[in-house]
N, C-alpha and C. Protein backbone atom coordinates (compact mmCIF):
# COMPACT_ATOMS: atom_id res chain seq x y z
N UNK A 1 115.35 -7.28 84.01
CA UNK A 1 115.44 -6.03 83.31
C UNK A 1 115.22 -6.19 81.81
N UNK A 2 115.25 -7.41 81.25
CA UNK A 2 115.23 -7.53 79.82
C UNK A 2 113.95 -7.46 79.55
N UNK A 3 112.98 -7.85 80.39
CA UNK A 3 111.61 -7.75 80.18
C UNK A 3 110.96 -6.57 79.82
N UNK A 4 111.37 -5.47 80.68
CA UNK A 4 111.11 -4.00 80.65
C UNK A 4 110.58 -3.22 78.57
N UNK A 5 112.10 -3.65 78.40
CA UNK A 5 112.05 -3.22 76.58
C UNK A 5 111.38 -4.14 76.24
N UNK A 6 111.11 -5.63 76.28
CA UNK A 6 110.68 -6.15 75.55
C UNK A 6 109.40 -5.81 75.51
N UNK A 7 108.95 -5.62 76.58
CA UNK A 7 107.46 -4.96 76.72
C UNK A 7 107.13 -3.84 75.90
N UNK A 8 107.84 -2.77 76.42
CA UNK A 8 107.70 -1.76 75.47
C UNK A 8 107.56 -1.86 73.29
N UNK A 9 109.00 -2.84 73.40
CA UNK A 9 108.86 -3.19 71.83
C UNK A 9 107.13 -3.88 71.20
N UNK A 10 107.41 -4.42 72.18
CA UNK A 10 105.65 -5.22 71.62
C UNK A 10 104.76 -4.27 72.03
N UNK A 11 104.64 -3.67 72.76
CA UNK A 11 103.39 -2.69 72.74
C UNK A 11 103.48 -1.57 71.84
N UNK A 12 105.41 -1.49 71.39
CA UNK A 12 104.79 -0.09 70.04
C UNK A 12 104.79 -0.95 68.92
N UNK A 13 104.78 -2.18 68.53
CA UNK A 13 104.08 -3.06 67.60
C UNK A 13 102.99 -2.84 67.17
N UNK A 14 102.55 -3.14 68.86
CA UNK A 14 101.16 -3.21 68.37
C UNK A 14 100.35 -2.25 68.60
N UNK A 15 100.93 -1.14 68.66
CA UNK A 15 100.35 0.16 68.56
C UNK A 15 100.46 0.53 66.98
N UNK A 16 101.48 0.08 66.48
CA UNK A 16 102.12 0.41 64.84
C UNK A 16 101.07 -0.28 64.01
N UNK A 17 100.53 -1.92 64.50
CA UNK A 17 99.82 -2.36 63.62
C UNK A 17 98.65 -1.98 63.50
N UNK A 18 98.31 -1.51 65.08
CA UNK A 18 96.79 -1.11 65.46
C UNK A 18 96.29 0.07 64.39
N UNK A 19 97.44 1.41 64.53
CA UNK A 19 97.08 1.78 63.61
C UNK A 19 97.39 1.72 61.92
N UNK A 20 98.04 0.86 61.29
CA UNK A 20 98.19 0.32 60.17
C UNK A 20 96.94 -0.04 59.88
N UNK A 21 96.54 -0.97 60.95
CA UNK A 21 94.82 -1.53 60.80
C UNK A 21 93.70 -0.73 60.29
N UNK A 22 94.00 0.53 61.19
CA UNK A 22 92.92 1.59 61.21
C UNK A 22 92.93 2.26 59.82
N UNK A 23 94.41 2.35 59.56
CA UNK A 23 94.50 3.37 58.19
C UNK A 23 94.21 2.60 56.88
N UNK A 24 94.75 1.14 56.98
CA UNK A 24 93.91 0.44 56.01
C UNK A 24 92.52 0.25 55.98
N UNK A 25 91.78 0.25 57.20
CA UNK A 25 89.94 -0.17 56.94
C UNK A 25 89.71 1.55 56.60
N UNK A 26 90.49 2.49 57.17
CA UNK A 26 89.52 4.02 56.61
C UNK A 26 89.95 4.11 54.93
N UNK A 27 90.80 3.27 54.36
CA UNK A 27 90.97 3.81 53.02
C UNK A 27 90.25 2.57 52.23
N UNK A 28 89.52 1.61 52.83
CA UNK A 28 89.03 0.54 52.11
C UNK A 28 87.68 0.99 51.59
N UNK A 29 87.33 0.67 50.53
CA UNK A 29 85.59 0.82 50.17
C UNK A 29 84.96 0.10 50.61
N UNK A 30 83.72 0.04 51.14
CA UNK A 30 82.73 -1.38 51.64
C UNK A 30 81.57 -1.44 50.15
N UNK A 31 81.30 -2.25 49.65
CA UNK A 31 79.97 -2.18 49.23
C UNK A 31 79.22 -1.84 49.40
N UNK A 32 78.17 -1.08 48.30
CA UNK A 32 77.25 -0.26 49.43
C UNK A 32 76.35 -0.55 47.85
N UNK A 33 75.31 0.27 47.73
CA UNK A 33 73.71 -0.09 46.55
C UNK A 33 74.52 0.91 45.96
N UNK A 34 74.93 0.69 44.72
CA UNK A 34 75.36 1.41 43.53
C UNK A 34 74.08 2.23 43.16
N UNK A 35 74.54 3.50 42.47
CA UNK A 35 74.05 4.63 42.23
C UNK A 35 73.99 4.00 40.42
N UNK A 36 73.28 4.27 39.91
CA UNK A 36 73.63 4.29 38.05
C UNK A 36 72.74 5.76 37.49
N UNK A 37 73.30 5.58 36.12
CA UNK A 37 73.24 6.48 35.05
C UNK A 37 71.64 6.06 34.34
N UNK A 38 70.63 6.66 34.05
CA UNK A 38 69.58 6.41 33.31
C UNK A 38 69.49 6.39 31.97
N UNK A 39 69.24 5.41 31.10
CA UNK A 39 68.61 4.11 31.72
C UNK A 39 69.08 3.37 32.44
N UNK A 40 67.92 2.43 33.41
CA UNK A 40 68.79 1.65 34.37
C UNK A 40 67.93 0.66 33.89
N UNK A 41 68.31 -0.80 33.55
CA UNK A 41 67.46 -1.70 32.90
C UNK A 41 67.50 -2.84 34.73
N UNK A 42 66.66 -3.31 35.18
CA UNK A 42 65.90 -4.31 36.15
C UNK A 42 66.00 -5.37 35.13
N UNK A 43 66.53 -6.43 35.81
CA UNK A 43 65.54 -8.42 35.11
C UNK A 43 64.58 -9.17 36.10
N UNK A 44 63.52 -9.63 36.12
CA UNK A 44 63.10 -9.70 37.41
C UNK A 44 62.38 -11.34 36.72
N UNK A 45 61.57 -11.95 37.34
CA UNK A 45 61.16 -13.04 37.16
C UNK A 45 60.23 -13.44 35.87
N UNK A 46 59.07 -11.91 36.18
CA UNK A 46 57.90 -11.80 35.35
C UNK A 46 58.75 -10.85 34.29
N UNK A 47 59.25 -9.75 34.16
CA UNK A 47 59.69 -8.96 33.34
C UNK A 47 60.66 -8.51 33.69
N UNK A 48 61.13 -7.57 32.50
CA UNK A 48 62.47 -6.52 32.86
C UNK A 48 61.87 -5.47 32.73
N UNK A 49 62.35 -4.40 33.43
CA UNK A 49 61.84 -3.40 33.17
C UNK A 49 62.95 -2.15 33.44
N UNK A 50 62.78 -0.68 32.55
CA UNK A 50 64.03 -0.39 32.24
C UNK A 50 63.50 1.34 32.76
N UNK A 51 64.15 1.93 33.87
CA UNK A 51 63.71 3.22 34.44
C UNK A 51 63.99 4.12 32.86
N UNK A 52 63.38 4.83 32.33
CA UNK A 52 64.05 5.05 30.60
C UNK A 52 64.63 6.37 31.26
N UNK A 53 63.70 7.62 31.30
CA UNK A 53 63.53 8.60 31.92
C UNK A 53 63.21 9.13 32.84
N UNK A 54 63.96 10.16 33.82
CA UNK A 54 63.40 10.65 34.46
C UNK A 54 63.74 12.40 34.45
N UNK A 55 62.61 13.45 34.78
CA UNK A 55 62.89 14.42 34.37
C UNK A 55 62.05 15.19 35.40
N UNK A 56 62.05 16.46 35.47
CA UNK A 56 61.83 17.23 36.86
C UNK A 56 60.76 17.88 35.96
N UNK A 57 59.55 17.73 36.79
CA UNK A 57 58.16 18.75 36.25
C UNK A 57 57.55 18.36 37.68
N UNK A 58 57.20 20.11 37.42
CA UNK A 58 56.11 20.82 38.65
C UNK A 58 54.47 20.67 38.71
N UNK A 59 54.23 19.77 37.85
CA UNK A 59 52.59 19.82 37.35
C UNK A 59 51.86 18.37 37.59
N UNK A 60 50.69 18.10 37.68
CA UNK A 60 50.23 16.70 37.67
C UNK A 60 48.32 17.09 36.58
N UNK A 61 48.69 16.79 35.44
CA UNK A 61 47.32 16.90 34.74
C UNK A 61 46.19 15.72 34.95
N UNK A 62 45.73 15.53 35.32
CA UNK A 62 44.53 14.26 36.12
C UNK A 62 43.51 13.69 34.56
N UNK A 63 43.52 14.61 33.34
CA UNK A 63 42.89 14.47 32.20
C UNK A 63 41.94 15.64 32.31
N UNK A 64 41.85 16.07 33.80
CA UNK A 64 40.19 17.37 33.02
C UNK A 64 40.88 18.68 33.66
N UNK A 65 42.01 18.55 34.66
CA UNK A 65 42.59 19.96 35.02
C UNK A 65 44.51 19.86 35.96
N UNK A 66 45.02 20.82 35.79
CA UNK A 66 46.22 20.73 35.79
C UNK A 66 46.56 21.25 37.07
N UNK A 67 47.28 20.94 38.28
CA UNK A 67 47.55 21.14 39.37
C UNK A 67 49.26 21.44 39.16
N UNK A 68 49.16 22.58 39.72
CA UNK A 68 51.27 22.64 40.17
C UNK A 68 51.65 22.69 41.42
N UNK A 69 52.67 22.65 41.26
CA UNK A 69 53.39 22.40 42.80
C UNK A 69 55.06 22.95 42.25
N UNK A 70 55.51 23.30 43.96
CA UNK A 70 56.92 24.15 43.43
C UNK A 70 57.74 23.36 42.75
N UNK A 71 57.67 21.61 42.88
CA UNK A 71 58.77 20.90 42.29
C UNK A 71 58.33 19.46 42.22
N UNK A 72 59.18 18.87 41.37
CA UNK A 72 58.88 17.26 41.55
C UNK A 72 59.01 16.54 40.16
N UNK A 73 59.05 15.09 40.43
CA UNK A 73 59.90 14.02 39.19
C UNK A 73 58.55 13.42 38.24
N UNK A 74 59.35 13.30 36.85
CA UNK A 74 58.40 12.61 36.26
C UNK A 74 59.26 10.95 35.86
N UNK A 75 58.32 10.14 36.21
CA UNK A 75 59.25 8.76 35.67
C UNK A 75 58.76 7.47 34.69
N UNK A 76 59.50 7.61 33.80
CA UNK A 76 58.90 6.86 32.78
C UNK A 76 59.62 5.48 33.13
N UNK A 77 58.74 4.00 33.03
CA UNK A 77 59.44 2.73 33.18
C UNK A 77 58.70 2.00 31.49
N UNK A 78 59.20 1.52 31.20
CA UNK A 78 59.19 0.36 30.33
C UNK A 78 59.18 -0.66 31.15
N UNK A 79 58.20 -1.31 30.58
CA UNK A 79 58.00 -2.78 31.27
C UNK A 79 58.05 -4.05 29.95
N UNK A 80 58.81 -4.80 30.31
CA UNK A 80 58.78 -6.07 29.08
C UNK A 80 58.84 -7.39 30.36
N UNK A 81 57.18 -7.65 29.50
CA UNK A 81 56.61 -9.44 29.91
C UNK A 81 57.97 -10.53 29.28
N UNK A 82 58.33 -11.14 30.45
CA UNK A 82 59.44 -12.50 29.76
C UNK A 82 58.20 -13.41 29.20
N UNK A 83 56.93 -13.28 29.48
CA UNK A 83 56.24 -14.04 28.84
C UNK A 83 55.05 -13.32 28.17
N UNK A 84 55.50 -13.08 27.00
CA UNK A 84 54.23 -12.36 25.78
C UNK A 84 52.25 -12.77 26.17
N UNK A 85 52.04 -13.82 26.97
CA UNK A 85 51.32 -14.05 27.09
C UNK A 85 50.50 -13.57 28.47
N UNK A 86 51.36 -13.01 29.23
CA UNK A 86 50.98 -12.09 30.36
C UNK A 86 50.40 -11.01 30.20
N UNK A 87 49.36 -10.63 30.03
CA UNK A 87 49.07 -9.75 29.93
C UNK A 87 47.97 -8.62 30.22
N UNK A 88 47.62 -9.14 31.92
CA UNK A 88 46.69 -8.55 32.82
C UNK A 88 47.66 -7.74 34.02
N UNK A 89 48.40 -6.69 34.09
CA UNK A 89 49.12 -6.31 34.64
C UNK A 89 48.83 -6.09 36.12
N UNK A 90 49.73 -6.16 37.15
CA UNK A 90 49.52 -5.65 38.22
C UNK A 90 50.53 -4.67 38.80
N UNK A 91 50.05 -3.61 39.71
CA UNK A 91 51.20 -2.63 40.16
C UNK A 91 50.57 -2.23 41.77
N UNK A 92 51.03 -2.16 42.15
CA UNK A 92 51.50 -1.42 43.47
C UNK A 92 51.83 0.13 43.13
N UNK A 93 51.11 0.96 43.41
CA UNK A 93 51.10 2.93 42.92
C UNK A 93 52.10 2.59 44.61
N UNK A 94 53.17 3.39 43.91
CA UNK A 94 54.28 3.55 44.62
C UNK A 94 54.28 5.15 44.99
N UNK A 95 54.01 6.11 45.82
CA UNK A 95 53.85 7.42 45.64
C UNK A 95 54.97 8.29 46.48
N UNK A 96 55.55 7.86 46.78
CA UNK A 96 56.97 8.65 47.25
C UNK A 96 58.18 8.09 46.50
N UNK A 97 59.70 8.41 46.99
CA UNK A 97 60.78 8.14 46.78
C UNK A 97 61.42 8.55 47.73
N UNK A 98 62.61 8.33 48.04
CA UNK A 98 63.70 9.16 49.17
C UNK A 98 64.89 9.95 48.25
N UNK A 99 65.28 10.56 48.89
CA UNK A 99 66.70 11.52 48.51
C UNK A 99 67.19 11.48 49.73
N UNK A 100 68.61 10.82 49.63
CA UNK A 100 69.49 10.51 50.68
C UNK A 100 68.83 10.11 52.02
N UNK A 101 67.88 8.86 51.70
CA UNK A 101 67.41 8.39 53.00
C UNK A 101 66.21 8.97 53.03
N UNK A 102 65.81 10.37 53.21
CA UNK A 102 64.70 10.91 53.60
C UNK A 102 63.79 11.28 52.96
N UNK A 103 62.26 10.43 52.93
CA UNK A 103 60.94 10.44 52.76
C UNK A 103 61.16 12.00 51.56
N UNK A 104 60.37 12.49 50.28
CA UNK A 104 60.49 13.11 49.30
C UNK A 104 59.19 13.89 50.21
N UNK A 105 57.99 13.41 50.54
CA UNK A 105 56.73 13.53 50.67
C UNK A 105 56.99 14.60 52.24
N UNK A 106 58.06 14.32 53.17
CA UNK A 106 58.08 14.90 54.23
C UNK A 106 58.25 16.65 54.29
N UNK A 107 59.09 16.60 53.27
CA UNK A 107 59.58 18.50 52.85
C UNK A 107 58.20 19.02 52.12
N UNK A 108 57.11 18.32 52.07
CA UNK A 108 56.01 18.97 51.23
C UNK A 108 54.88 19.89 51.46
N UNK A 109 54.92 19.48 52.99
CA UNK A 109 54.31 20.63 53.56
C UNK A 109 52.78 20.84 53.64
N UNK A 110 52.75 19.46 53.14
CA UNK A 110 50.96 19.20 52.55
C UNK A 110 50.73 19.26 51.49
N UNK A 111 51.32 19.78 50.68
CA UNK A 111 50.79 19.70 49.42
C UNK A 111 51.71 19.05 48.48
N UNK A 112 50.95 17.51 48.45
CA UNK A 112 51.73 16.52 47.56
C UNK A 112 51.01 15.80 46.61
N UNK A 113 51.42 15.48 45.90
CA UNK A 113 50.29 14.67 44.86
C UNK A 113 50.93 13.49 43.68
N UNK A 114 50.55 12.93 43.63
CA UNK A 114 51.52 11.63 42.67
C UNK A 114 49.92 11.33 41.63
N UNK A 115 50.83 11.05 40.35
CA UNK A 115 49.45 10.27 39.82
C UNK A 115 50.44 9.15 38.54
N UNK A 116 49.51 8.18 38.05
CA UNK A 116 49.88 7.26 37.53
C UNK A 116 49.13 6.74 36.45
N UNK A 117 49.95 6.71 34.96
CA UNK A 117 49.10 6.20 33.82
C UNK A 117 50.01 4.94 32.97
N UNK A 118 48.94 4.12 32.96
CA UNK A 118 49.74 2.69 32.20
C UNK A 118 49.60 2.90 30.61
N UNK A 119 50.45 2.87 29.85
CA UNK A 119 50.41 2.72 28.41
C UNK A 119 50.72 1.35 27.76
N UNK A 120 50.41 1.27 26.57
CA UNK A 120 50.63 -0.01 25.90
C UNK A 120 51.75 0.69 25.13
N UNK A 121 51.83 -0.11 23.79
CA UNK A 121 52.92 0.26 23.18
C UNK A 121 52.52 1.91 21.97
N UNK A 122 50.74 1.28 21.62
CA UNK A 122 50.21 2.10 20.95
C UNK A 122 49.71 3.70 21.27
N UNK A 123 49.27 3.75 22.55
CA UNK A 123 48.64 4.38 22.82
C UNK A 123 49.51 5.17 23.50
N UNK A 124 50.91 4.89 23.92
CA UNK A 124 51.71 5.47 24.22
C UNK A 124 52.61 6.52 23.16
N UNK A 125 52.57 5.99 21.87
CA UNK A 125 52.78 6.36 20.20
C UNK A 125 51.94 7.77 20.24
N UNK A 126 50.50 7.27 20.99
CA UNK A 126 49.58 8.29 20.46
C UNK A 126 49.89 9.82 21.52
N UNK A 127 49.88 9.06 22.79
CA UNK A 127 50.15 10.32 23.87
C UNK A 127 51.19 10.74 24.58
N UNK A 128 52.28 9.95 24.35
CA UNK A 128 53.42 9.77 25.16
C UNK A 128 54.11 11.32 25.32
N UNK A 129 53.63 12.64 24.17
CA UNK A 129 54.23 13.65 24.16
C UNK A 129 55.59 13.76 23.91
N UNK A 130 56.40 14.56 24.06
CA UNK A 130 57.77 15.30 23.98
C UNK A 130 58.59 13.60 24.85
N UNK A 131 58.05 13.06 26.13
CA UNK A 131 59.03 11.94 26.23
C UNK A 131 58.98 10.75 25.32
N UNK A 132 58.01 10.87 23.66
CA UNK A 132 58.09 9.50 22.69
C UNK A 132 59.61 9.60 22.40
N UNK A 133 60.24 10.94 21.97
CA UNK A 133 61.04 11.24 21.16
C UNK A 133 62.53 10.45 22.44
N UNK A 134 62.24 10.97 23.50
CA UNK A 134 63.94 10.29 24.53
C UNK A 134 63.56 8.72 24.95
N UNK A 135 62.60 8.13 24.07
CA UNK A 135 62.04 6.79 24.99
C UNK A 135 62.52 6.04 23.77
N UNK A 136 63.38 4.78 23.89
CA UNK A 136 63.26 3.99 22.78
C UNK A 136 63.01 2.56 23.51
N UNK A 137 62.06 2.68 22.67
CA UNK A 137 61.23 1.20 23.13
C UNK A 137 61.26 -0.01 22.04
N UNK A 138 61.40 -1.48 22.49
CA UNK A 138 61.60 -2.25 21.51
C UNK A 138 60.29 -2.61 20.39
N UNK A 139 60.15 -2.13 19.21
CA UNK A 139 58.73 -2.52 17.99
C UNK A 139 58.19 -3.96 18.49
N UNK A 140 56.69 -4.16 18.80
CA UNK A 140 56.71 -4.69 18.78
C UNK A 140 56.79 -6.22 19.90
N UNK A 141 56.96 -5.44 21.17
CA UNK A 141 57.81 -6.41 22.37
C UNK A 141 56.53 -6.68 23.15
N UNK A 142 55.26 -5.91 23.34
CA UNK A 142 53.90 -6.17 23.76
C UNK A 142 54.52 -5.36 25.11
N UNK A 143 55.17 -4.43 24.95
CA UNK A 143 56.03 -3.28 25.91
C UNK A 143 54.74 -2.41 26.89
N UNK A 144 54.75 -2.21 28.17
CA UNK A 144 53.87 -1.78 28.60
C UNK A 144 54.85 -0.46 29.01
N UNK A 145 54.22 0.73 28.68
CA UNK A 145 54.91 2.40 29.42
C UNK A 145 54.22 2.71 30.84
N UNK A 146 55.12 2.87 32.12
CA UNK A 146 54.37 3.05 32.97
C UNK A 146 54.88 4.88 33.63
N UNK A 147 54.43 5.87 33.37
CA UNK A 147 54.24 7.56 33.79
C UNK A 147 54.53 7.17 35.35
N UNK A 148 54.59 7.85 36.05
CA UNK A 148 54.22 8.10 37.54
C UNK A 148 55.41 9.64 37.78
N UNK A 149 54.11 10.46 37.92
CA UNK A 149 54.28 11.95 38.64
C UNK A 149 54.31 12.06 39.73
N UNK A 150 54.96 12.27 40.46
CA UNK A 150 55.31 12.81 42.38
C UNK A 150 55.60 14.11 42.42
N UNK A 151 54.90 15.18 42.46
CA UNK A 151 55.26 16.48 42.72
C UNK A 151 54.78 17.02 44.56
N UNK A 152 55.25 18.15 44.67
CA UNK A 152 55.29 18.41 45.76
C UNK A 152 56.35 19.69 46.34
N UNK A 153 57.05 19.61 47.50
CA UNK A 153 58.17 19.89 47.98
C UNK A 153 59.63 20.37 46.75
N UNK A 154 59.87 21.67 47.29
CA UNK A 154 61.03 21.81 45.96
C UNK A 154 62.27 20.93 46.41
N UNK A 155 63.02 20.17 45.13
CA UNK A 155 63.68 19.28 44.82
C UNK A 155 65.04 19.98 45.08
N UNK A 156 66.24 19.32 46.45
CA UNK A 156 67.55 20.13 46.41
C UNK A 156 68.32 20.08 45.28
N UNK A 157 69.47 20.14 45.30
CA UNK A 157 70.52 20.48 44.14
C UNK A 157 71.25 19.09 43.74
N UNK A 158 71.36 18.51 44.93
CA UNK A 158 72.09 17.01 44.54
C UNK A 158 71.40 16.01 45.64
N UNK A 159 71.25 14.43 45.28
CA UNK A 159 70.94 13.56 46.20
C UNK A 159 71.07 12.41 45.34
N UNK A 160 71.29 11.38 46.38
CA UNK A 160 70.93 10.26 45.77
C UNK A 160 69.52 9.57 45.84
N UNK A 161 68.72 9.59 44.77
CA UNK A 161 67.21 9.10 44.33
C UNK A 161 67.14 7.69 44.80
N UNK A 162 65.86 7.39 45.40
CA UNK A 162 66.07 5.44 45.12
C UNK A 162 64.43 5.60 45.46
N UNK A 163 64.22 5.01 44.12
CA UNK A 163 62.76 4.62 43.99
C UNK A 163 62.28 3.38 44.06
N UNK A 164 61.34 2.75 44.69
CA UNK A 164 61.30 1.44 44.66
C UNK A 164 60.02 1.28 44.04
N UNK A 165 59.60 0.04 42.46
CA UNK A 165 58.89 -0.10 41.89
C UNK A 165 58.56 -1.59 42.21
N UNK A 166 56.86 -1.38 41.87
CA UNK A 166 56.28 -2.82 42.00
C UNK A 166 55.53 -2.79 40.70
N UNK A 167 56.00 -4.01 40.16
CA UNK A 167 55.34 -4.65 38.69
C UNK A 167 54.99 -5.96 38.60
N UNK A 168 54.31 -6.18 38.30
CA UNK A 168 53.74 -7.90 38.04
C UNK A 168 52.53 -8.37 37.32
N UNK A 169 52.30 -9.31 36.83
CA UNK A 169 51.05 -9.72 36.05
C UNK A 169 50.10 -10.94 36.94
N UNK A 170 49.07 -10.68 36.97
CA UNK A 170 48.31 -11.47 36.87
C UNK A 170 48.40 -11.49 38.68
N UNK A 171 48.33 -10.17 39.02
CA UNK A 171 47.90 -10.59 40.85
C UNK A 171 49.32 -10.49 41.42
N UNK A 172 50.39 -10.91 40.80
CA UNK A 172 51.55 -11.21 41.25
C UNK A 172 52.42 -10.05 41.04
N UNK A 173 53.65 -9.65 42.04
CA UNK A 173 54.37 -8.36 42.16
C UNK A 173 55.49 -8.56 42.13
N UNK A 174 56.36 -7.95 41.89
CA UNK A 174 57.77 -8.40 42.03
C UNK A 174 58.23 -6.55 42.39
N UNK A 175 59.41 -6.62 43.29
CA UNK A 175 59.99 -5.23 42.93
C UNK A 175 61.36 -4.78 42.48
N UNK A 176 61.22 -4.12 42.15
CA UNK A 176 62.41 -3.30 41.32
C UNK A 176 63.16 -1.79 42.03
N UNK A 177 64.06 -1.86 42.61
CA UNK A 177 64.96 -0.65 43.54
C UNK A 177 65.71 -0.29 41.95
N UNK A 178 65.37 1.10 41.90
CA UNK A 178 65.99 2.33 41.02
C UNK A 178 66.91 3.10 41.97
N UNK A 179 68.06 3.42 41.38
CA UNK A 179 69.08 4.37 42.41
C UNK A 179 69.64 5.40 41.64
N UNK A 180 69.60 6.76 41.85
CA UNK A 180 69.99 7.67 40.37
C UNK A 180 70.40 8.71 41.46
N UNK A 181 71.55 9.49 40.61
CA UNK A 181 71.85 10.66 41.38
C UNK A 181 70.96 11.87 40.73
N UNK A 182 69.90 13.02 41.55
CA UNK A 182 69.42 13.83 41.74
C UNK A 182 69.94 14.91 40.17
N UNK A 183 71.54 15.22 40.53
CA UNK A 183 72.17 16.23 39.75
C UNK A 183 71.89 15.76 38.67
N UNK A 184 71.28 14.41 38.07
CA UNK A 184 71.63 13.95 36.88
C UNK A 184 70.79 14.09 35.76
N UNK A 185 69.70 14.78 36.72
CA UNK A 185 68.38 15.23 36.15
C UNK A 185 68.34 16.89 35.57
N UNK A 186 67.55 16.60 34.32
CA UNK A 186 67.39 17.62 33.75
C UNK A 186 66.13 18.59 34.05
């Protein structure tokens, strides 16, 4: 007969710990790809490179005519060579992004369009427009500005962004994962 309770005691044990267990792993955080604030500065082998800006425009100008669309990101990267002497660039045109997992390009409905312009430090001085003034770039660093427009599909209210960039010199690529929250954009 002594067995009877003892049984019972250990099984509401370990019913007590079981869920102790449970209520500690639902209140634990796991690691997961941090979200950041822009700028987000990358270090990578060949360069660092630093997401400066990003800002919401509906338009993609090609140089001879201007296309719109209901919505979509503009993203400025700074690129800095760890070696000043690099200086035949290579990229991978990256033309989507996701918001919370899902493809940007899928809500578009067909009508999507990305385009992409490389600047130096100068010529970026000369055209960079309204983003020279929110861009601070180091004098001097042999700094390459890299644009890339993705318009398309109208943009929801909140998400988490994650863009993945390819930069490298001389044939060679390296990439760079950007993670930004949506709301954070102007």
């Amino acid at each position: 007969m002594t067995e009877g309770p003892l049984l019972r005691l250990n099984f509401r044990f370990t019913a007590f710990f079981l869920a102790l267990a449970l209520t500690v792993l639902s209140c634990t955080s796991f690691p997961s790809k941090s979200v950041s604030r822009i700028p987000i500065t990358k270090r990578g082998k060949m360069s660092t490179v630093v997401l400066a800006l990003v800002e919401r425009q509906n338009y993609i100008f090609d140089g001879t005519q201007t296309f719109t669309h209901p919505d979509g990101l503009v993203f400025y990267f700074i690129i800095y060579p760890q070696d000043p002497n690099d200086t035949y660039p290579s990229i991978k045109q990256h033309q989507n992004f996701t918001i919370n997992g899902e493809p940007y390009w899928q809500n578009a409905s067909g009508v999507y369009d990305s385009h992409t312009v490389i600047y130096n430090e100068t010529l970026f001085e000369e055209q960079g427009g309204t983003a020279l003034s929110k861009i601070s770039i180091r004098k001097n660093s042999s700094a390459l500005i890299q644009k890339t427009v993705i318009c398309g599909a109208p943009l929801p209210p909140r998400g988490i962004v994650q863009y993945p960039f390819f930069f490298g010199f001389n044939q060679n690529l390296e990439e760079f994962e950007f993670r930004f929250n949506l709301q954070d954009i102007k």
